[in-house]
N, C-alpha and C. Protein backbone atom coordinates (compact mmCIF):
# COMPACT_ATOMS: atom_id res chain seq x y z
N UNK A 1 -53.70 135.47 105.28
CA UNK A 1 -54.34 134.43 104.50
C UNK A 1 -55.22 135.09 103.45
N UNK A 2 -54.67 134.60 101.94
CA UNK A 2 -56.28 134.99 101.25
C UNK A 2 -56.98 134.32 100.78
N UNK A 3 -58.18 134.45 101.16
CA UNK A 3 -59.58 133.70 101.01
C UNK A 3 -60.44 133.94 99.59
N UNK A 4 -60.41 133.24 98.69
CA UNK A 4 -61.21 133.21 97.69
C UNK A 4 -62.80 132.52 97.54
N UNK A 5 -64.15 132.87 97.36
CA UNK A 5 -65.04 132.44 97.51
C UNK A 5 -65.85 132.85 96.24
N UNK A 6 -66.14 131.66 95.76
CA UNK A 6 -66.54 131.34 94.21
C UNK A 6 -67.95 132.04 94.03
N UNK A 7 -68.32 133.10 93.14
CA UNK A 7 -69.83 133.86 93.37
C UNK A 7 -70.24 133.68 92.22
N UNK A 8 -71.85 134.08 92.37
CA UNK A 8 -72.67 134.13 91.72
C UNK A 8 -73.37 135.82 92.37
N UNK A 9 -72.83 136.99 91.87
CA UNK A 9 -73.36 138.29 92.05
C UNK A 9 -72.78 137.80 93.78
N UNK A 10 -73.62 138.22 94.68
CA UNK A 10 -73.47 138.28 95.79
C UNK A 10 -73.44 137.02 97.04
N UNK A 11 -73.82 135.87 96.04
CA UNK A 11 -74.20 134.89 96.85
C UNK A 11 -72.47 133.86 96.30
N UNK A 12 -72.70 132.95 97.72
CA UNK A 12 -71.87 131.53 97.06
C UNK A 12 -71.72 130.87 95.68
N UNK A 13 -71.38 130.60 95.21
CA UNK A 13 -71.67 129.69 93.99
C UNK A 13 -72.07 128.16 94.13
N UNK A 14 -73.09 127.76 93.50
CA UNK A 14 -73.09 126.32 93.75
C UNK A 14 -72.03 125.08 93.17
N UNK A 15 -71.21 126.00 92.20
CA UNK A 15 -70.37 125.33 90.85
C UNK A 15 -69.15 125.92 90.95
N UNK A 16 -68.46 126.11 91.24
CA UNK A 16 -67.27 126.84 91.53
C UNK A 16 -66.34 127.09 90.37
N UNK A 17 -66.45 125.74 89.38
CA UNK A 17 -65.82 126.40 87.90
C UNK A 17 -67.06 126.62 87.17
N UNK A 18 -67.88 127.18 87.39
CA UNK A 18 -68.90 127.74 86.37
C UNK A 18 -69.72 129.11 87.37
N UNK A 19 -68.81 129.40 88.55
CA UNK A 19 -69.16 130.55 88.95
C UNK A 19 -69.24 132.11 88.29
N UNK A 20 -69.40 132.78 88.44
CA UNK A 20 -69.10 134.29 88.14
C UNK A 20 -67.89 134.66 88.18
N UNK A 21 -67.42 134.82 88.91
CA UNK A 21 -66.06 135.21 89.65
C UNK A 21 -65.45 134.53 90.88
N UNK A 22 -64.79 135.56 91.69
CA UNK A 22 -64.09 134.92 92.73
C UNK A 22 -63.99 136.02 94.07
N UNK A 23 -64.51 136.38 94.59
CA UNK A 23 -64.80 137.52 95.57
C UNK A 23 -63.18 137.06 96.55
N UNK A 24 -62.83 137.99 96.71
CA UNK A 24 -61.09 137.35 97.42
C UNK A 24 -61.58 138.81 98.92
N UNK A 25 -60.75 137.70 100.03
CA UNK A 25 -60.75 138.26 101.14
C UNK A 25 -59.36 138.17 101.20
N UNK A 26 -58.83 139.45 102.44
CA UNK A 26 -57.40 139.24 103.42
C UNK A 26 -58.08 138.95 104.38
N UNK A 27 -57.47 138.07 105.14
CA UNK A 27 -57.66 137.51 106.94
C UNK A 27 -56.38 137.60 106.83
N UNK A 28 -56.60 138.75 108.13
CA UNK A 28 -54.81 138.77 108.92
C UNK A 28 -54.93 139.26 110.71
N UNK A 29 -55.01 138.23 111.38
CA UNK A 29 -55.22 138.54 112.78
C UNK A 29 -56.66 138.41 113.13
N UNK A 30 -57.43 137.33 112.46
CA UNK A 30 -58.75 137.17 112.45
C UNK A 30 -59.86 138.71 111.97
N UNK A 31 -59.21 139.33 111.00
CA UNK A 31 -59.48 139.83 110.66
C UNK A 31 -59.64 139.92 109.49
N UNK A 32 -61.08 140.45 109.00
CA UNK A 32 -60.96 140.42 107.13
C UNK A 32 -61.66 141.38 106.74
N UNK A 33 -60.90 141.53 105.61
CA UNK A 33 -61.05 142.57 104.79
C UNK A 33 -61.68 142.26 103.29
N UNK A 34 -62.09 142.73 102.38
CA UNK A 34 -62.68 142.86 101.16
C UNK A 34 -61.61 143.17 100.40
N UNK A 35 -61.10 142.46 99.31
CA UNK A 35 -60.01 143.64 98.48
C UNK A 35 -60.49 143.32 97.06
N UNK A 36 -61.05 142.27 96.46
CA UNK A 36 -61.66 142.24 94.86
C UNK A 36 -62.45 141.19 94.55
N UNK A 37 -62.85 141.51 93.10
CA UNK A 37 -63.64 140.92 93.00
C UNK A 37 -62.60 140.16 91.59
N UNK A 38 -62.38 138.89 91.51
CA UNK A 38 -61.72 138.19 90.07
C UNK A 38 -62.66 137.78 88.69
N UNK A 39 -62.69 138.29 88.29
CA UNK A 39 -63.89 137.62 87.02
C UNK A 39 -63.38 135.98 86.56
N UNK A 40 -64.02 135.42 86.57
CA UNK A 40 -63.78 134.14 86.14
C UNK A 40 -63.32 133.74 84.74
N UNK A 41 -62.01 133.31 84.65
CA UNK A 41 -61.09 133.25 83.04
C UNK A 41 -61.61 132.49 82.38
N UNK A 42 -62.85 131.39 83.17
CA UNK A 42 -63.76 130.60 81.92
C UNK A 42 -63.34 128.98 82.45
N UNK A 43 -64.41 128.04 82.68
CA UNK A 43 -64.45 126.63 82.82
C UNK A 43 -62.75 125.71 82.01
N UNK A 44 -62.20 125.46 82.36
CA UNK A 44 -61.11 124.88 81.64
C UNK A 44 -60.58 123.62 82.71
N UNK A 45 -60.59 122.32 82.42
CA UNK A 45 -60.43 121.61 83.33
C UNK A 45 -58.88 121.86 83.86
N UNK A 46 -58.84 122.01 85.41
CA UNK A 46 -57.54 121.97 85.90
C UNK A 46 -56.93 123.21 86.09
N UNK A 47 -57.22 124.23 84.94
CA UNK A 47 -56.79 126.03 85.04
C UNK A 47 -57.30 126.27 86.37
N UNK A 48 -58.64 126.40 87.19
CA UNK A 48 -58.77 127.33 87.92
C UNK A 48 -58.40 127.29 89.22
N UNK A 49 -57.86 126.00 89.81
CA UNK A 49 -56.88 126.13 90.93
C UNK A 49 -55.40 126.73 90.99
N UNK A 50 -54.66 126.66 89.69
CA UNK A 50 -53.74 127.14 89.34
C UNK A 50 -53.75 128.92 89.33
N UNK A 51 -55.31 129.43 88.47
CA UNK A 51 -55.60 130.62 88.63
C UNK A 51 -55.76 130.90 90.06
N UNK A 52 -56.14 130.64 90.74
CA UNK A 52 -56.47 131.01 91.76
C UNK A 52 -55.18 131.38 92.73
N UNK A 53 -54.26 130.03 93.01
CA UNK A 53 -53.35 130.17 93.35
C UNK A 53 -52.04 130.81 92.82
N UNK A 54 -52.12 131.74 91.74
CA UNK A 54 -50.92 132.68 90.97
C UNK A 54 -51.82 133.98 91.72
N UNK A 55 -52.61 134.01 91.99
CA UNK A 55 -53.19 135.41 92.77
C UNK A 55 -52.99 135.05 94.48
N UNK A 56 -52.04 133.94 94.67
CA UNK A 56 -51.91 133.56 96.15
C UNK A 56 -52.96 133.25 97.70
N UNK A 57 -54.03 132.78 96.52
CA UNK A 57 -54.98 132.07 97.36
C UNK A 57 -54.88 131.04 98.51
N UNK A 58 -55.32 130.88 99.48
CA UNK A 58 -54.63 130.20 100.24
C UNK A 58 -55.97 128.95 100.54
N UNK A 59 -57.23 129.33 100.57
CA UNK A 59 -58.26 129.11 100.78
C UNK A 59 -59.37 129.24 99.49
N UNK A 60 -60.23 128.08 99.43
CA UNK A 60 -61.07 128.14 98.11
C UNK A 60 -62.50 127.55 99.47
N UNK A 61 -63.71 128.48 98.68
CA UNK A 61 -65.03 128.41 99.22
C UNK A 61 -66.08 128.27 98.38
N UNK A 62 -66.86 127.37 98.21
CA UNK A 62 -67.53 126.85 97.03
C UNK A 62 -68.70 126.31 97.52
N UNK A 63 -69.85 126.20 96.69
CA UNK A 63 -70.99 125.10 97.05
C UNK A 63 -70.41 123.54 96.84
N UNK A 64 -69.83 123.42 95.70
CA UNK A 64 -68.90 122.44 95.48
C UNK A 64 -68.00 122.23 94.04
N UNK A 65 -67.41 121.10 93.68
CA UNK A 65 -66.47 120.90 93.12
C UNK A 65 -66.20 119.64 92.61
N UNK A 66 -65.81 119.46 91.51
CA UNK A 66 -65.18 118.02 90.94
C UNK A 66 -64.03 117.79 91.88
N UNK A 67 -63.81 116.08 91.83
CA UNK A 67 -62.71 116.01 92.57
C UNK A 67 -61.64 115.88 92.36
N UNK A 68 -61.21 116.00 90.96
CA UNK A 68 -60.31 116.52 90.47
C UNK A 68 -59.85 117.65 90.89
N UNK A 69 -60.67 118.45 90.89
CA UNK A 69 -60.54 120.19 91.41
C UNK A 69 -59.93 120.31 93.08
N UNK A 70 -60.52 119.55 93.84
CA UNK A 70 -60.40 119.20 94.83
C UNK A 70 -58.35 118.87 95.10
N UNK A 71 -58.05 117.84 94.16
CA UNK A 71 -56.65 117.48 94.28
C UNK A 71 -56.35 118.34 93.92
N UNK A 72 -55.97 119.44 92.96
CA UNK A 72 -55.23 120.44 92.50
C UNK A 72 -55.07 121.30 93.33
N UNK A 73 -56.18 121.63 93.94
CA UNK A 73 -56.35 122.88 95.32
C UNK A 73 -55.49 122.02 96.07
N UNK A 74 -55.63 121.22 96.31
CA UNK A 74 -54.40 120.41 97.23
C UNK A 74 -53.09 120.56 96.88
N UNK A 75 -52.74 120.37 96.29
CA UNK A 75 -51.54 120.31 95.57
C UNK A 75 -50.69 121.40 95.50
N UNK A 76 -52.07 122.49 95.09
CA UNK A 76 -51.34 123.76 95.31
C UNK A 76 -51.25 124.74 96.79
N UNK A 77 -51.21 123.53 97.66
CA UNK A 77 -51.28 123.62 99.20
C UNK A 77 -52.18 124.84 99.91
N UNK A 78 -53.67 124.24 98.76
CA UNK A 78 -55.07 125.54 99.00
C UNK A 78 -55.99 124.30 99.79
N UNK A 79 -56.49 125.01 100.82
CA UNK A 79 -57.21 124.29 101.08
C UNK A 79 -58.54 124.69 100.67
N UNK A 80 -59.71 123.65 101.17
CA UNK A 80 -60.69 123.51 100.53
C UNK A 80 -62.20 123.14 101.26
N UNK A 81 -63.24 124.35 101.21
CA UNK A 81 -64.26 124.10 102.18
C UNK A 81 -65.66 124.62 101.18
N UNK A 82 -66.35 123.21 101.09
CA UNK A 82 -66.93 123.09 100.26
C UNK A 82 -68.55 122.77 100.85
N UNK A 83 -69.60 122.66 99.95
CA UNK A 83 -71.20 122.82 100.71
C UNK A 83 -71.52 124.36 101.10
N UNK A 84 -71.12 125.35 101.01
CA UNK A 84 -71.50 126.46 101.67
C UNK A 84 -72.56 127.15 100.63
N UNK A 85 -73.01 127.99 101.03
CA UNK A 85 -74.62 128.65 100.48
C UNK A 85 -74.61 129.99 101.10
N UNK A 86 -75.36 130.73 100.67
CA UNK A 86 -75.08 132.18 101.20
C UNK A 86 -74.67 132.92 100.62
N UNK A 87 -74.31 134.49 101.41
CA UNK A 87 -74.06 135.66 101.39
C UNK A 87 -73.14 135.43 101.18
N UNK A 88 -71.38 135.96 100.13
CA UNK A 88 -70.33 135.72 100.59
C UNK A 88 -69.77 136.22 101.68
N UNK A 89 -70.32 137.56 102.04
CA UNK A 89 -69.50 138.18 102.89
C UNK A 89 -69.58 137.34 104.08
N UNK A 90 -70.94 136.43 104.65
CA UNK A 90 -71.10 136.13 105.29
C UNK A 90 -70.09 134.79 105.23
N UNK A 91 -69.85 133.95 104.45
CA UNK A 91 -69.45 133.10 104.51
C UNK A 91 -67.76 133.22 105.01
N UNK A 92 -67.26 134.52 104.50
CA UNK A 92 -66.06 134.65 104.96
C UNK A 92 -65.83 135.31 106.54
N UNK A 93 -66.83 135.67 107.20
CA UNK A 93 -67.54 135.83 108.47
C UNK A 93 -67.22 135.17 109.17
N UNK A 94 -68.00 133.74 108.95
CA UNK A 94 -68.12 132.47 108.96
C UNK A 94 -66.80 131.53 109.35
N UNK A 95 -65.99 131.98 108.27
CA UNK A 95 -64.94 130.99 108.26
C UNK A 95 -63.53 132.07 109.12
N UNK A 96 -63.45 133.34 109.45
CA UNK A 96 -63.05 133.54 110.46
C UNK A 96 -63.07 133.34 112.13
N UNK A 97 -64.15 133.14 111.84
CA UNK A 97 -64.98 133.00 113.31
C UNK A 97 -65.37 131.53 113.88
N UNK A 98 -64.00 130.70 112.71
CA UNK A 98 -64.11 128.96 113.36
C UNK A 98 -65.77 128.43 113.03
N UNK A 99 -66.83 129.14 111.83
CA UNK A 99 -67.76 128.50 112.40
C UNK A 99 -68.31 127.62 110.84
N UNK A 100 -67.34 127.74 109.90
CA UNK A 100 -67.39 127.13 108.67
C UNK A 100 -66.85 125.54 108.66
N UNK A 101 -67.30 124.70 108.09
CA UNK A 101 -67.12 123.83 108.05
C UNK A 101 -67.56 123.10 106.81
N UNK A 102 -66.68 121.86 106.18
CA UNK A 102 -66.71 121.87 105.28
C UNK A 102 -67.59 120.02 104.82
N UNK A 103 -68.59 120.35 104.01
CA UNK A 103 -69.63 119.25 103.93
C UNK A 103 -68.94 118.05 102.92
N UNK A 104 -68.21 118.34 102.13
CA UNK A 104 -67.78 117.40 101.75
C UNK A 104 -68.14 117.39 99.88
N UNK A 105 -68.74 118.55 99.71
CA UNK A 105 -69.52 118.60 98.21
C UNK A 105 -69.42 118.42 97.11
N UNK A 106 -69.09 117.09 96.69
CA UNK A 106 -67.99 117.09 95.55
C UNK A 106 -68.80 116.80 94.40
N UNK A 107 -68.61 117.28 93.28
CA UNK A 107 -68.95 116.70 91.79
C UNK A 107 -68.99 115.46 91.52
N UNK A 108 -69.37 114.60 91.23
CA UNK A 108 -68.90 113.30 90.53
C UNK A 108 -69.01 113.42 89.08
N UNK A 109 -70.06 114.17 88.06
CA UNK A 109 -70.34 113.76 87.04
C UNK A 109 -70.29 115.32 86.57
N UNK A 110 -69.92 115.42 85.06
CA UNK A 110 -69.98 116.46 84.47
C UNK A 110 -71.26 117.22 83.68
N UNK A 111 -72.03 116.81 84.22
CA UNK A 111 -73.64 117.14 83.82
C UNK A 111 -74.18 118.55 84.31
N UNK A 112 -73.28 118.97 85.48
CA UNK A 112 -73.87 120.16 86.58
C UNK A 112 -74.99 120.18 86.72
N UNK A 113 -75.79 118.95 87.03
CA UNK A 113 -76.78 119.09 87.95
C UNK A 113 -76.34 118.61 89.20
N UNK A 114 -75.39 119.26 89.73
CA UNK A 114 -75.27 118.14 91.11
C UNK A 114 -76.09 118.75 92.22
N UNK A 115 -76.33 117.47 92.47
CA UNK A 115 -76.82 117.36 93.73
C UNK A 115 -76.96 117.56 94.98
N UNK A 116 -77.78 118.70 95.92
CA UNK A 116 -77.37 118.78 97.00
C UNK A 116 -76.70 120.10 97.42
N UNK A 117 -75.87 120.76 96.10
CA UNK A 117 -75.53 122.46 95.95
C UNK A 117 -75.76 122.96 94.80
């Protein structure tokens, strides 16, 4: 499985298309590994699930997300665990170890002040 988790330097992102990059894990046998870091190709509505998934993402980790963004990750049969805060490494820790769970964090409005991440 590879795990993509939307950053800001070392932490989660609260914005996931206005993150930094994309810190990408392998999980293989409950195991994970570190393999890069993706620089972010830039806010474009609808591109960055598509980006994500041509690098064979399987998993997207975010503070949160429009829900638009939300269907596309779907679509592109990525799933999607959203509300998280933190360390990334930790978060991908986290989500090996069954203990991630996903709050529900969605965008409604294009203002990026949202609320709550």
């Amino acid at each position: 499985m590879k795990i993509a988790i939307a950053c800001d330097g070392k932490d989660v992102s609260a914005h996931f298309g206005h993150c930094e990059g994309y810190a990408i894990y392998d999980a293989t046998n409950s195991v994970i590994a570190y393999s890069e870091t993706l620089q972010s190709p830039g806010h474009e509505p609808g591109r960055l699930p598509v980006f994500l998934a041509e690098h064979g993402v399987n998993l997207i980790i975010a503070g949160g997300m429009g829900a638009r963004a939300v269907q596309i990750f779907n679509d592109n049969n990525i799933e999607v665990i959203l509300g998280v805060t933190g360390p990334v490494d930790a978060a991908a820790q986290d989500f090996i170890a069954g203990k991630l769970k996903s709050t529900g964090s969605v965008c409604t409005h294009h203002e990026h002040e949202c609320a709550g991440h």
